[in-house]
Protein backbone atom coordinates (compact mmCIF):
# COMPACT_ATOMS: atom_id res chain seq x y z
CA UNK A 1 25.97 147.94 136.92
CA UNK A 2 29.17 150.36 135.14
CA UNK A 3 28.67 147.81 132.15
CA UNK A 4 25.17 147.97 131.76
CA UNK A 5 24.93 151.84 131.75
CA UNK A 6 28.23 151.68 129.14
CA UNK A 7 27.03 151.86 125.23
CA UNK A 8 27.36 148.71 123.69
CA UNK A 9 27.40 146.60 120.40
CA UNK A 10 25.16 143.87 119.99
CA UNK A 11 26.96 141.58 117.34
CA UNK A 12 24.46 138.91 116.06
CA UNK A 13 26.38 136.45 113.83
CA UNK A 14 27.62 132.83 113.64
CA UNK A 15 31.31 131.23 115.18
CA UNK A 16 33.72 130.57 113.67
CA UNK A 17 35.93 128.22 114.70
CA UNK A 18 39.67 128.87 112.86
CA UNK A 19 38.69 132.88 114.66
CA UNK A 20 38.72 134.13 111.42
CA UNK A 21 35.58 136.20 111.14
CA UNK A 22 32.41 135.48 112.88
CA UNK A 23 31.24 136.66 115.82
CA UNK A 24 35.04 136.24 117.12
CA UNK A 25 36.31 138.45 115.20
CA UNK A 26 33.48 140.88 115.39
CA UNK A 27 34.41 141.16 119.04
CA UNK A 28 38.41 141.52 118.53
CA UNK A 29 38.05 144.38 115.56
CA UNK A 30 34.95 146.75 117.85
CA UNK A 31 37.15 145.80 121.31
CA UNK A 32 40.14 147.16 119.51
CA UNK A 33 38.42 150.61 118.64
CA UNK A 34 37.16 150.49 122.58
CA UNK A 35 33.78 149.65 122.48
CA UNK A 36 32.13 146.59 124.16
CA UNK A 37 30.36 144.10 123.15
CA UNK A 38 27.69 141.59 123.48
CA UNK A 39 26.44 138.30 121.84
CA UNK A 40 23.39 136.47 120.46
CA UNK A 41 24.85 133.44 118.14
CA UNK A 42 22.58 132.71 115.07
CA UNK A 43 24.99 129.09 113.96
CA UNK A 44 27.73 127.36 115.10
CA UNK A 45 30.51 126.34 112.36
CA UNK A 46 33.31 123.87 111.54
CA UNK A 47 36.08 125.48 109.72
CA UNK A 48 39.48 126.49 108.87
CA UNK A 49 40.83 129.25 107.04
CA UNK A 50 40.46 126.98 103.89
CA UNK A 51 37.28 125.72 104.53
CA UNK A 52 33.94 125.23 106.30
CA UNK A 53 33.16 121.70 107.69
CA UNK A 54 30.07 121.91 108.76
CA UNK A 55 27.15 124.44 110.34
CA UNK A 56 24.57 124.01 112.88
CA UNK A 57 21.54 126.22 113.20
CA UNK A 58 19.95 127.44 115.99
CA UNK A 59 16.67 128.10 116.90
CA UNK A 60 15.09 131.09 115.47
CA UNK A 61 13.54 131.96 119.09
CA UNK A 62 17.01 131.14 120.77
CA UNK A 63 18.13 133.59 118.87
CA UNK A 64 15.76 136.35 119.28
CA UNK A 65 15.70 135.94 122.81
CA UNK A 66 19.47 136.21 123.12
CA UNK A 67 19.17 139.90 121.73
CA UNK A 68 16.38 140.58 124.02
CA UNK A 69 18.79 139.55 126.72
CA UNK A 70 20.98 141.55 125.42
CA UNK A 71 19.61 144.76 124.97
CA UNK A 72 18.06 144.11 128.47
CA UNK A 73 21.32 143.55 129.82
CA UNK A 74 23.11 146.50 128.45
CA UNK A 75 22.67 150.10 127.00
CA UNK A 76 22.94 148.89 123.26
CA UNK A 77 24.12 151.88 121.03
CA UNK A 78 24.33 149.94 117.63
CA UNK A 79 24.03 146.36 115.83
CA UNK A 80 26.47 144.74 113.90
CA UNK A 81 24.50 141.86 111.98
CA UNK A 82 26.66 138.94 110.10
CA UNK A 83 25.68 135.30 109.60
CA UNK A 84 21.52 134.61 109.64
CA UNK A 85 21.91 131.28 107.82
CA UNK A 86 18.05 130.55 107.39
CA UNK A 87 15.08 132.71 106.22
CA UNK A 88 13.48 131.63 109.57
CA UNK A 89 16.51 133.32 111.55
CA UNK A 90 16.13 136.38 109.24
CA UNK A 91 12.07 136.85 110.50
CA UNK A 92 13.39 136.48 114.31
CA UNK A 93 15.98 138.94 114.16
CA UNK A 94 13.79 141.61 112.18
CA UNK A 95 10.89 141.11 114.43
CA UNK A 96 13.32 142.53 117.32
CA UNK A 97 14.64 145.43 115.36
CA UNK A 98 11.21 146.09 114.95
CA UNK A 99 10.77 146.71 118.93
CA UNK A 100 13.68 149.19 118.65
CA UNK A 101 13.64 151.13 115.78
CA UNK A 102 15.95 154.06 117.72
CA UNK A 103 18.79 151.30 118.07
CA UNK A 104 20.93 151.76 114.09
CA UNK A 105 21.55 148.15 112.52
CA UNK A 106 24.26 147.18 110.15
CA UNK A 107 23.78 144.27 108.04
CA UNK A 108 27.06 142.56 106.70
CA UNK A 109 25.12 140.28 103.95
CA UNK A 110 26.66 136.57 105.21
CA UNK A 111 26.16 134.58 101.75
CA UNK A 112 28.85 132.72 101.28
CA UNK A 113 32.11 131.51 102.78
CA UNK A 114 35.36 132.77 101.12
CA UNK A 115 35.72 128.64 100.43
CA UNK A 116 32.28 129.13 98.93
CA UNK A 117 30.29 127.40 101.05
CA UNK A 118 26.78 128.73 101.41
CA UNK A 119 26.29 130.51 104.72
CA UNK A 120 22.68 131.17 104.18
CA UNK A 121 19.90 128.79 102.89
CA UNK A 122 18.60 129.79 99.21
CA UNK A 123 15.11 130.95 99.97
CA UNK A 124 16.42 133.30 102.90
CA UNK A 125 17.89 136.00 99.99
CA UNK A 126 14.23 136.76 99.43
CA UNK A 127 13.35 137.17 102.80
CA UNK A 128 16.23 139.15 103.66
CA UNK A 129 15.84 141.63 101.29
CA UNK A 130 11.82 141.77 102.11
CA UNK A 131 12.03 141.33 105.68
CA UNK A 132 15.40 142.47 107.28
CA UNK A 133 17.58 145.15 104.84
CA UNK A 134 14.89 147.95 104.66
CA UNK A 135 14.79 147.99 108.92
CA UNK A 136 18.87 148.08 108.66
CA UNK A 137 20.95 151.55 108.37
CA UNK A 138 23.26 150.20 105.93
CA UNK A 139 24.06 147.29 104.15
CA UNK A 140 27.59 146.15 103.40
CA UNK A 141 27.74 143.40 100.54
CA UNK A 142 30.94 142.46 98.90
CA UNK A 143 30.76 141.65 94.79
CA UNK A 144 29.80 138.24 94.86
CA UNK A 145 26.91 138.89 98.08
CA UNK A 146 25.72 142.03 95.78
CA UNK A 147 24.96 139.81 92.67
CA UNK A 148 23.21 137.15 94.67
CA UNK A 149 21.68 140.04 96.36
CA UNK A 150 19.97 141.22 92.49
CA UNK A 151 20.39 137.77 90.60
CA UNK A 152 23.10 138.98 88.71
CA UNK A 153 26.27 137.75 87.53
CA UNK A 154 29.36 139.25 88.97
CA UNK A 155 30.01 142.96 88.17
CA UNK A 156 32.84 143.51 86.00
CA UNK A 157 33.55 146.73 86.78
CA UNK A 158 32.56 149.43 89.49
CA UNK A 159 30.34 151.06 87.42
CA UNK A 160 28.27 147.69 87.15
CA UNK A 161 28.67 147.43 90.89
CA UNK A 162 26.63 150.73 91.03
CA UNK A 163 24.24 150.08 89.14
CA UNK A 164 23.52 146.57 90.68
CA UNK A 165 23.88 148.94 93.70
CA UNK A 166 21.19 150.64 92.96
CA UNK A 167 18.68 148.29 92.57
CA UNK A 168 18.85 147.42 95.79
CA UNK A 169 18.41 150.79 96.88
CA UNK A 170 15.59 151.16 94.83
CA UNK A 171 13.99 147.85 96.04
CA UNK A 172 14.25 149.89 99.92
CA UNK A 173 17.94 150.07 101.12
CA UNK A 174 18.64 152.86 103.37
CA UNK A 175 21.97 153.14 102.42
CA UNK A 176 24.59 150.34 100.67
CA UNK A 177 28.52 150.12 101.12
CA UNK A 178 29.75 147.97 98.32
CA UNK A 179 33.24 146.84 99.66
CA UNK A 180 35.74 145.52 96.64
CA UNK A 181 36.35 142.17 98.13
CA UNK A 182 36.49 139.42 95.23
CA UNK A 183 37.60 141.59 92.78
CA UNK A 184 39.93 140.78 89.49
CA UNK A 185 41.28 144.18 89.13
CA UNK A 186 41.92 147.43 91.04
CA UNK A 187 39.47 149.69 90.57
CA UNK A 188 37.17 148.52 93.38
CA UNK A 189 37.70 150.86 97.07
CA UNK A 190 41.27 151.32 95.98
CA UNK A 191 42.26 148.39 97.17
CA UNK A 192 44.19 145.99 95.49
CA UNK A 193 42.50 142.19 94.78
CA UNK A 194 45.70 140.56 96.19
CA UNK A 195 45.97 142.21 99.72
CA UNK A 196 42.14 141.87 99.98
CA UNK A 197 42.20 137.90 99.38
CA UNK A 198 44.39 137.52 102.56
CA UNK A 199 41.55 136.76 104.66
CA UNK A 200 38.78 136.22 104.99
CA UNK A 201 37.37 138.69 107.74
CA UNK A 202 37.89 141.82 106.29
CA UNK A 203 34.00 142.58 105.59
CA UNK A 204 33.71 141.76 109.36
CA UNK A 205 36.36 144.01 110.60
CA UNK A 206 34.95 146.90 108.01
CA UNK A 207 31.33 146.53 109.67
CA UNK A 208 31.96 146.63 113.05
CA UNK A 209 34.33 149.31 112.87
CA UNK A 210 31.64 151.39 111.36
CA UNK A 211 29.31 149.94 114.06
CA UNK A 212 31.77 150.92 116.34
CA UNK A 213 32.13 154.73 115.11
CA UNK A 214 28.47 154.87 115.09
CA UNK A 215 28.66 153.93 118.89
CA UNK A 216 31.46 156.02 119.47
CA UNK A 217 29.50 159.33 118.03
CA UNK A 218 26.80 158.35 120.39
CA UNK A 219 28.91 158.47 123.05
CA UNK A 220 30.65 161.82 122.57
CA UNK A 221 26.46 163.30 121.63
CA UNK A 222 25.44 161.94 124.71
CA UNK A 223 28.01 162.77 127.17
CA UNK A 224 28.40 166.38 125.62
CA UNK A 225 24.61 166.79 126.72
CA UNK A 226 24.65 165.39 130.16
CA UNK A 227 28.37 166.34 131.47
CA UNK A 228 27.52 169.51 133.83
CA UNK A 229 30.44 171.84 135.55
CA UNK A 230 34.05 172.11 134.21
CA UNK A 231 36.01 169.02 135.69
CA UNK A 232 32.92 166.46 134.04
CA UNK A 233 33.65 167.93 130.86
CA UNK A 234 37.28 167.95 130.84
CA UNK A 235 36.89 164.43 132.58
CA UNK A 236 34.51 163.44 129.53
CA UNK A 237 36.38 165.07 126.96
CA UNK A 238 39.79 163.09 127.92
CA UNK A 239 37.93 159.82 127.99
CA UNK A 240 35.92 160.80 123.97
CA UNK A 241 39.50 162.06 123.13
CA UNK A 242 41.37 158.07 123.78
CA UNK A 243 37.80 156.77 122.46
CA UNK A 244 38.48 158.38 119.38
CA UNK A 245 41.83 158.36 119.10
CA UNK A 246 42.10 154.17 119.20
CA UNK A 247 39.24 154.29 116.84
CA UNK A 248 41.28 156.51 114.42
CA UNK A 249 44.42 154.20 114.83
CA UNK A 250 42.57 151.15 113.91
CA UNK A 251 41.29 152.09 110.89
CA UNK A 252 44.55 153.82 109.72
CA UNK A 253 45.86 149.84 110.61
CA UNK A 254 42.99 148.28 108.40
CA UNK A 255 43.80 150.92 105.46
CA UNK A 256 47.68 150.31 105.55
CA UNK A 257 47.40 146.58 105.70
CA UNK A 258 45.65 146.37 102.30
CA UNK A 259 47.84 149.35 100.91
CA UNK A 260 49.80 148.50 97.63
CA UNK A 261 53.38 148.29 98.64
């Protein structure tokens, strides 16, 4: 019962089975910031760092009902959404952010491995641009997922990442983080191309830590509204001050791992 009245993430997303990104890593980057977690699985995958074997799909209801579950189960603060893998897995999961419009979703764009495999089937871009990314708080493509996103070629440049950017937004995207993974030079996030080809989680770890702070600023809202009498709040302010605190340190980690040196 302490779990289920705790905020959660719900991480919907595929395995991975190297625990490179995917839902494993998804639950290692938000458990790190202290937030839980829980599940639904959209695919199962075969890979290494280098390379992705194979992928099995499951069932679009499966997968529907696992959030249900989920958000049953637990007091679900925020969404972290990764691999969808068919246009028929895309319908399922927007039909239950649909039911809970109050809940924020994230949507990390799963297009293609870093091996470039494709991680979603080629009639699902349409229908998660129609169906899914206008229902989603923000949208997180890297370079190559924003020009499959607009049938573009790569953007050489940030300014043609912001304009490619923008026709998503216009098209009905709340909001759109365009992270610099994949790029040739420097001029994308800051980061440099070199650090960010290490591996190939990064875009996971960047969206769930945002899912994460969006879970975390719940938290603090929430308790600052319901704590009554002096100890509760200095009780609740401790436990928002080590909330915030490992959430601070973890993305100071993220930022000096892909530092220049």
């Amino acid at each position: 019962m302490a779990l289920k009245r705790e905020p959660h993430v719900l991480v919907v997303g595929g395995s991975d089975s190297s625990g490179g990104a995917g839902i494993a890593r998804d639950i290692e980057t938000i458990s790190s910031i202290g937030v839980r977690t829980c599940l639904a699985l959209t695919a199962v995958t075969v890979q290494t760092h280098d390379t992705v074997r194979d992928i099995r799909h499951l069932q679009p209801g499966l997968v529907a009902d696992q959030m249900r579950a989920a958000l049953q189960a637990n007091e679900v603060a925020a969404i972290k959404i990764g691999m969808l893998a068919t246009a028929e897995i895309i319908a399922a999961v927007a039909a239950v952010l649909l039911e809970i419009p109050q809940v924020p979703a994230i949507l990390d764009p799963v297009l293609t491995s870093t091996s470039g495999r494709a991680l979603l089937e080629a009639d699902a871009v349409v229908a998660m641009k129609r169906e899914l990314m206008p229902l989603c708080r923000l949208v997180t493509p890297n370079l190559i997922e924003l020009a499959l996103l607009v049938a573009s070629e790569l953007a050489p440049d940030e300014d043609g990442a912001v304009l490619q950017g923008q026709e998503l937004l216009n098209a009905g995207v709340q909001a759109l983080l365009i992270k610099g993974g994949h790029a040739t030079g420097t001029s994308f996030d800051g980061y440099p191309a070199a650090l960010r080809s290490r591996t190939h989680s990064l875009r996971c770890a960047a969206s769930c830590s945002i899912d994460a702070w969006h879970r975390l600023h719940a938290c603090q809202r929430d308790c600052g509204a319901s704590c009554k009498g002096k100890a509760a709040r200095r009780q609740c302010a401790r436990r928002q001050a080590v909330c915030v605190r490992a959430a601070s340190e973890e993305f100071n980690r993220m930022t000096a791992a892909r530092m220049p040196s």
